[in-house]
N, C-alpha and C. Protein backbone atom coordinates (compact mmCIF):
# COMPACT_ATOMS: atom_id res chain seq x y z
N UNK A 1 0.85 -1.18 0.00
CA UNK A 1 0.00 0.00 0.00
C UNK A 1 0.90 1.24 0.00
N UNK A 2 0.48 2.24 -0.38
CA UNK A 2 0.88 3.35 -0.90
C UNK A 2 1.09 3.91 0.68
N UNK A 3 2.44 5.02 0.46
CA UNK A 3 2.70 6.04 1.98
C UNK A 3 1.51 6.84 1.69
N UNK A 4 1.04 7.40 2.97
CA UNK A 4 0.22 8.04 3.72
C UNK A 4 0.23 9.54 2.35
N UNK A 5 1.57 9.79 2.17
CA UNK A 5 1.85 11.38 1.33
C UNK A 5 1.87 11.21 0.12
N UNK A 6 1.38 9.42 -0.31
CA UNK A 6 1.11 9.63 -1.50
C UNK A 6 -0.01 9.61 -2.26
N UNK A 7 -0.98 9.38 -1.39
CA UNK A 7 -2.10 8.99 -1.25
C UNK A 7 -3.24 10.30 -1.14
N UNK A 8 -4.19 9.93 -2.14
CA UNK A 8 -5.28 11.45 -2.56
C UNK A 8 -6.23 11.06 -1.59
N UNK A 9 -6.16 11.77 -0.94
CA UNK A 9 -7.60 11.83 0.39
C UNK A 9 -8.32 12.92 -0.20
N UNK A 10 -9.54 12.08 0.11
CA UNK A 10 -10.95 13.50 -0.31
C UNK A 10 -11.80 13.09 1.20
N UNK A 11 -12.09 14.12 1.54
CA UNK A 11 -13.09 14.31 2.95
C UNK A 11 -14.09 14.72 1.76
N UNK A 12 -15.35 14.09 2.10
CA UNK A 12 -16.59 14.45 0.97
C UNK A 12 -17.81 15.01 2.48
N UNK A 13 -18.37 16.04 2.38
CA UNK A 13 -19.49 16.49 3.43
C UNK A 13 -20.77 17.10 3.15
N UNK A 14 -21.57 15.63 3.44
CA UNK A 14 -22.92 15.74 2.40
C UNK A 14 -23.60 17.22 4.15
N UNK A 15 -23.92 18.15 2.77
CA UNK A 15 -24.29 19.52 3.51
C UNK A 15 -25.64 20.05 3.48
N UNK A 16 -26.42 20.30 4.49
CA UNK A 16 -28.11 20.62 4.12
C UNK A 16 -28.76 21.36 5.23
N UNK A 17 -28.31 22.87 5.59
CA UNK A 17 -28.44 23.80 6.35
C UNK A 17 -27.24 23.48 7.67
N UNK A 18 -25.88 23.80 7.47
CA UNK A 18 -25.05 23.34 7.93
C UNK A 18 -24.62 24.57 8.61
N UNK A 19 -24.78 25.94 7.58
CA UNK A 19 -24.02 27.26 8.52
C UNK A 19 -23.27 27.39 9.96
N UNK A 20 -23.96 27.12 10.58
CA UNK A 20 -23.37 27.16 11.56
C UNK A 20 -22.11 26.62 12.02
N UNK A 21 -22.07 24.82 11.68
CA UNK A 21 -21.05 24.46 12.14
C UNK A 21 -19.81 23.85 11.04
N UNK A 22 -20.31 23.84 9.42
CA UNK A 22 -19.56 23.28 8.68
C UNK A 22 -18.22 23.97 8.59
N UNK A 23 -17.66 25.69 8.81
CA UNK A 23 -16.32 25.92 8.65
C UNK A 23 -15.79 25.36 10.01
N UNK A 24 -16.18 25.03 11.11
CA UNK A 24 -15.21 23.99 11.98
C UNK A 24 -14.94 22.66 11.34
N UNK A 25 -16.08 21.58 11.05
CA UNK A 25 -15.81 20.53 10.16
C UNK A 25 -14.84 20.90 9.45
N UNK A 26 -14.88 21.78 8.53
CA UNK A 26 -12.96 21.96 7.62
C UNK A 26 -12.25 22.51 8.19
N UNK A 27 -12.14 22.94 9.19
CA UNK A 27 -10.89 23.52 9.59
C UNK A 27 -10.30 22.23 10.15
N UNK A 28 -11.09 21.52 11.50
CA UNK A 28 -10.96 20.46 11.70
C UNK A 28 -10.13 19.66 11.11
N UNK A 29 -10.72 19.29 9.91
CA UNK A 29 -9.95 18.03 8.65
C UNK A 29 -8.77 18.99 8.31
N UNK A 30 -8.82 20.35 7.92
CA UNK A 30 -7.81 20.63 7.43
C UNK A 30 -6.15 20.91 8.28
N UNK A 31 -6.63 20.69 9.17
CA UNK A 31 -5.07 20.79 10.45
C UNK A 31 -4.90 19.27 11.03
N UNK A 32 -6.33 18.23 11.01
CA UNK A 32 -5.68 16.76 11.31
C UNK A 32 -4.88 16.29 9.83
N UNK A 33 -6.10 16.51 8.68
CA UNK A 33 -5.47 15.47 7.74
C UNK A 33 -5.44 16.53 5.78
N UNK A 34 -3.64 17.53 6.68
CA UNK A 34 -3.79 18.46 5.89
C UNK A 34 -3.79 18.28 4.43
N UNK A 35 -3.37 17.22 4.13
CA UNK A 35 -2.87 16.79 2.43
C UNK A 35 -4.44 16.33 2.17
N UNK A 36 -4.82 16.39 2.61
CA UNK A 36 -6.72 15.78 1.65
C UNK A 36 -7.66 17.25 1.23
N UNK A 37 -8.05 16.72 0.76
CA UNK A 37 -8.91 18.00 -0.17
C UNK A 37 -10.13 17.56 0.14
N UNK A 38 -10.69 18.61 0.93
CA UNK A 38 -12.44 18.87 1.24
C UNK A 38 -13.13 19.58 0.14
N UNK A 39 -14.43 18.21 0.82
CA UNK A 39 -15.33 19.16 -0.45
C UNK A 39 -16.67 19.26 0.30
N UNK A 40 -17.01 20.06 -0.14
CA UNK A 40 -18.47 20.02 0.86
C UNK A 40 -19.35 20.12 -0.20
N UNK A 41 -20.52 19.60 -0.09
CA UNK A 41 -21.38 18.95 -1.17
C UNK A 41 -22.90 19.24 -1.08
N UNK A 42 -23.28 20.80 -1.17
CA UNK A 42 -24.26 21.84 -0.56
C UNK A 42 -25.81 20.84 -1.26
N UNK A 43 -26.55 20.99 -0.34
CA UNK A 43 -27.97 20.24 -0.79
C UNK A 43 -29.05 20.95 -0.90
N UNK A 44 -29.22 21.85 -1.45
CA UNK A 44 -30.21 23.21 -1.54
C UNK A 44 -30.06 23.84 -0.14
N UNK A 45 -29.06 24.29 0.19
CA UNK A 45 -29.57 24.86 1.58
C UNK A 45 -29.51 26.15 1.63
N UNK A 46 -30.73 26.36 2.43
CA UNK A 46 -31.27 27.85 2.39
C UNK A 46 -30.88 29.10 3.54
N UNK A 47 -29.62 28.28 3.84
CA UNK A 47 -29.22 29.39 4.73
C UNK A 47 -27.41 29.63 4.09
N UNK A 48 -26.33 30.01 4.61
CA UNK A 48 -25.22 30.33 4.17
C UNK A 48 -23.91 29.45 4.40
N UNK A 49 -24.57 27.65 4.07
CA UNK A 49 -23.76 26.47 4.47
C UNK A 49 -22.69 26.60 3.28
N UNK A 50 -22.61 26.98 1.83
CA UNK A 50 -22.02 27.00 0.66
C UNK A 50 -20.84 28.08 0.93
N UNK A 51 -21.32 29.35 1.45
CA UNK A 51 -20.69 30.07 1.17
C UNK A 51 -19.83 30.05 2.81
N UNK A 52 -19.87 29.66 3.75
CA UNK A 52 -19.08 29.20 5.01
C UNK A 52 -18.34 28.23 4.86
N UNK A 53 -18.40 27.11 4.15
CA UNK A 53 -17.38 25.89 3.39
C UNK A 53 -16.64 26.46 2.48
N UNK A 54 -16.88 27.62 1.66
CA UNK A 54 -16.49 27.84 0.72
C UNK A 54 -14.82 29.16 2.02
N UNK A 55 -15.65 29.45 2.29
CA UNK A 55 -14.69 30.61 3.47
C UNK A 55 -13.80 29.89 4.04
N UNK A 56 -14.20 28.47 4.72
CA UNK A 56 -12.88 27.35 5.27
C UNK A 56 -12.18 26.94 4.58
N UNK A 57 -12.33 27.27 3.24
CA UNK A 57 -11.32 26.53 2.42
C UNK A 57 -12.06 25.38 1.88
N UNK A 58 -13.30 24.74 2.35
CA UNK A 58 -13.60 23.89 1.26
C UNK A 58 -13.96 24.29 -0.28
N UNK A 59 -14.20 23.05 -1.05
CA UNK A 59 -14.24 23.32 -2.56
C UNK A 59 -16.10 22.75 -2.11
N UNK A 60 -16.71 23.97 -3.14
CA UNK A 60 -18.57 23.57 -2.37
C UNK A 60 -18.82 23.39 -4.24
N UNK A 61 -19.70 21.71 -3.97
CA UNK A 61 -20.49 21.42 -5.00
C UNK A 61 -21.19 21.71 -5.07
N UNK A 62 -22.56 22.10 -5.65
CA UNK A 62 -24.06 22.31 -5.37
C UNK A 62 -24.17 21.18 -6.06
N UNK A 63 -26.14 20.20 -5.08
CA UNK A 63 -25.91 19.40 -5.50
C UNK A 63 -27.82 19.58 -5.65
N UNK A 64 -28.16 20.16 -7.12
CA UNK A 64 -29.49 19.98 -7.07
C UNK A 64 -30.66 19.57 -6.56
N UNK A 65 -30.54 17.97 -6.95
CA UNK A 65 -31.45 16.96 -6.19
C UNK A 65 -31.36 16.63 -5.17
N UNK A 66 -32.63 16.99 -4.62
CA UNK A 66 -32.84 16.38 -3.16
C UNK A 66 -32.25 15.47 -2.10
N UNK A 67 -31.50 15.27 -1.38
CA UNK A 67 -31.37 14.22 -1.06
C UNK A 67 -30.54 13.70 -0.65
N UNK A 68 -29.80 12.76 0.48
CA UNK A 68 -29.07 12.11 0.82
C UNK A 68 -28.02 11.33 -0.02
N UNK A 69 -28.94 10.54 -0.47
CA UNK A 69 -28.49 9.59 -1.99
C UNK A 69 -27.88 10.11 -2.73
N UNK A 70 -28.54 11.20 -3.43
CA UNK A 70 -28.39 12.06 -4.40
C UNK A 70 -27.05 12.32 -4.66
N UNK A 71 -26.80 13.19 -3.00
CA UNK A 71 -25.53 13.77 -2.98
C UNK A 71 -24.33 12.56 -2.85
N UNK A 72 -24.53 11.51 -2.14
CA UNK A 72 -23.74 10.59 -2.34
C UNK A 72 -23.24 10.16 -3.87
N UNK A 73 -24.35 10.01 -4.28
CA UNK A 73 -24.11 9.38 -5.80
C UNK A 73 -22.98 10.69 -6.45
N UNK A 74 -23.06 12.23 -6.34
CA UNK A 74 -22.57 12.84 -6.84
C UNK A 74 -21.16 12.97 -6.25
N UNK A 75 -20.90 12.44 -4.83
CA UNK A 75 -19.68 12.34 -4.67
C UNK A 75 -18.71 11.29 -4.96
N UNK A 76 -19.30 10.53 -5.40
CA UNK A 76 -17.98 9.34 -6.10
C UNK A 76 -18.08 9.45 -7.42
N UNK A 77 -19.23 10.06 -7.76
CA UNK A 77 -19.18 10.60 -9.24
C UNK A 77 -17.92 11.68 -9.81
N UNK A 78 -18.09 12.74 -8.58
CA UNK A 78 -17.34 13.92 -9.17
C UNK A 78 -15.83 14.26 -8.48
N UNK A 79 -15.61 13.07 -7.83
CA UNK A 79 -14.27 13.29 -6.62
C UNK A 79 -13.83 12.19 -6.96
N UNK A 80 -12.28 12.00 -7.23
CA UNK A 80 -11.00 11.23 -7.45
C UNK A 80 -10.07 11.07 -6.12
N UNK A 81 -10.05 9.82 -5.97
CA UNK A 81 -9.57 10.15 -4.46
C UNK A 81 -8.65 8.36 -4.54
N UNK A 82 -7.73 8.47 -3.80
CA UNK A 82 -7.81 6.78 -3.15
C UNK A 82 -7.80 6.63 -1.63
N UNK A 83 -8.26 7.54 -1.02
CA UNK A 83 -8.76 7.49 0.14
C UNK A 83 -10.32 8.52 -0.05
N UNK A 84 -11.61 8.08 0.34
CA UNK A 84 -12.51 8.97 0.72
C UNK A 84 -13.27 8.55 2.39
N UNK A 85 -13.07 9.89 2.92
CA UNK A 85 -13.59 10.00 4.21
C UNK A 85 -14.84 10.54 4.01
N UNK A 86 -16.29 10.06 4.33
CA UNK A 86 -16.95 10.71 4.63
C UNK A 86 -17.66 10.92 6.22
N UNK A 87 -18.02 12.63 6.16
CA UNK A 87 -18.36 13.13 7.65
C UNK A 87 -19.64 13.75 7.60
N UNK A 88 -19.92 13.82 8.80
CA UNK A 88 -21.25 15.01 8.47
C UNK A 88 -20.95 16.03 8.81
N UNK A 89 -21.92 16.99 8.34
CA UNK A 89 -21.39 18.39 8.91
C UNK A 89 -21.67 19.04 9.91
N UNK A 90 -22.47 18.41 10.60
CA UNK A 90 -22.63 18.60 12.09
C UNK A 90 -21.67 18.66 13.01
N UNK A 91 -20.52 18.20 13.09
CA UNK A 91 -19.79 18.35 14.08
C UNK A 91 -19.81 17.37 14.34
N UNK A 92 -20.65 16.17 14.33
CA UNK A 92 -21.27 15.45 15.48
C UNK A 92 -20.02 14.30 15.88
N UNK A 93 -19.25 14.08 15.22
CA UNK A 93 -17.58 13.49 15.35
C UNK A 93 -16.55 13.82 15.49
N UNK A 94 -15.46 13.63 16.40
CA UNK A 94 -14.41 14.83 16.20
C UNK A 94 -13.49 13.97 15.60
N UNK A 95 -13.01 15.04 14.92
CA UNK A 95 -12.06 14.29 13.75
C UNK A 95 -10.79 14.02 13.88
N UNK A 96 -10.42 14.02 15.22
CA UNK A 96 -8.76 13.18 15.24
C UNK A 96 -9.35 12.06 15.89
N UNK A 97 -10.84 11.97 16.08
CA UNK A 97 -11.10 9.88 16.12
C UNK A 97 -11.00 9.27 14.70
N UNK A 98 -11.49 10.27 13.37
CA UNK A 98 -12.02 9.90 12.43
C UNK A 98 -10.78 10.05 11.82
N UNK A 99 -10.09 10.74 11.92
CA UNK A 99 -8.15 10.62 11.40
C UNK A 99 -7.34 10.01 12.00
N UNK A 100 -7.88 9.35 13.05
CA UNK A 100 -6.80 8.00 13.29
C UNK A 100 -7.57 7.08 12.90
N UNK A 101 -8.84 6.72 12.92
CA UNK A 101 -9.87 5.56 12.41
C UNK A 101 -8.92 5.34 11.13
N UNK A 102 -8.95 6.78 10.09
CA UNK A 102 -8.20 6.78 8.59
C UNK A 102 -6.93 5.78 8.91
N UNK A 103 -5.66 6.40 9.82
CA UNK A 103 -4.27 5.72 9.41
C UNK A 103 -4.39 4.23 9.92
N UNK A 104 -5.25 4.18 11.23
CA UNK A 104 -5.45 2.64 11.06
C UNK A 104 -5.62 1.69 9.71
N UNK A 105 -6.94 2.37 9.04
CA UNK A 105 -7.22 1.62 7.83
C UNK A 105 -6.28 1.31 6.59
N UNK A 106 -5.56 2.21 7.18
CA UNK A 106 -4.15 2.37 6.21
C UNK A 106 -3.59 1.25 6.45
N UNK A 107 -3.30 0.88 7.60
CA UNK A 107 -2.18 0.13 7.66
C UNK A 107 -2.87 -1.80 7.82
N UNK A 108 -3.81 -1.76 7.15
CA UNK A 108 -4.48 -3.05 7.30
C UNK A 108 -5.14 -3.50 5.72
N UNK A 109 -5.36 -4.40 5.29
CA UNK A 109 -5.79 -4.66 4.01
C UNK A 109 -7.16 -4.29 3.61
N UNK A 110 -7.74 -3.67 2.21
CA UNK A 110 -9.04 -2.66 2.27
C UNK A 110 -9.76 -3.65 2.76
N UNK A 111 -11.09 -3.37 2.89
CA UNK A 111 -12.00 -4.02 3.61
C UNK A 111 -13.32 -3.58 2.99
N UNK A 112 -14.42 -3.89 3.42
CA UNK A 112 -16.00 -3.18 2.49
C UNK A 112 -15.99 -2.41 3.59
N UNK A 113 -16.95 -1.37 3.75
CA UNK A 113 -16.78 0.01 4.72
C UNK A 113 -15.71 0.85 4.99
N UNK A 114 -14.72 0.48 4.51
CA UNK A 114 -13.93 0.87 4.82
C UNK A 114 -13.46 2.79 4.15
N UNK A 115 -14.06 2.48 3.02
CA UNK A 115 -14.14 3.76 2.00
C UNK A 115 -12.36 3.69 1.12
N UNK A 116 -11.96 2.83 0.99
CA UNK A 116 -10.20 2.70 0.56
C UNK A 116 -10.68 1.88 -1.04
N UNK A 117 -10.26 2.25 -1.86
CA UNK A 117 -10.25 1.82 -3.02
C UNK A 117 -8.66 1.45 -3.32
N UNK A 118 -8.81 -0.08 -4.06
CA UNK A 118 -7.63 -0.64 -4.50
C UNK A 118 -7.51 -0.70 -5.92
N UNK A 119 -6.01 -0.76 -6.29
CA UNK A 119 -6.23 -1.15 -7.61
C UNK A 119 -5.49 -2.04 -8.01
């Protein structure tokens, strides 16, 4: 398996009236697991979740259709990664559990859930 620095991490953050807490979510990821590229993945939301991801430094998709799914489907659609983390944007995890959960997975063979693509 590939070193840790060579490896494309995408944090993907399905987003749907998030304002409040989504620029901690990236700041968060962006000082545990600085080499990955956030994206936050806006779901019609009607308050200022796009443009607060967009202020942390995330890269903000808009993602038309409704929906949970939706936005899932559009994130393995539109993100290249060989690592993808996904979080919510709630806060509701803190992310040096969810960035060591990551280097663990690293260092063990992929698995299903795991979110690690092989090739």
């Amino acid at each position: 398996m590939a070193e840790i620095s060579q490896l494309r991490i995408a944090v993907v953050v399905p987003c749907y009236n998030e304002a409040a807490t989504i620029a901690h979510v990236v700041r968060d990821f962006r000082f545990h697991l600085p080499s990955a590229e956030i994206y936050a993945f806006n779901n019609n939301s009607t308050d200022d979740t796009g443009a607060a991801a967009r202020a942390a430094g995330a890269q903000v998709i808009d993602v038309p259709l409704q929906g949970k799914g939706n936005v899932v489907r559009r994130m393995f659609a539109d993100v290249e990664a060989d690592v993808y983390v996904m979080v919510d944007g709630r806060r509701d995890l803190r992310c040096r559990r969810r960035a060591g959960a990551d280097r663990s997975a690293r260092r063990k063979p992929p698995r299903h859930g795991r979110g690690l693509a092989s090739e």
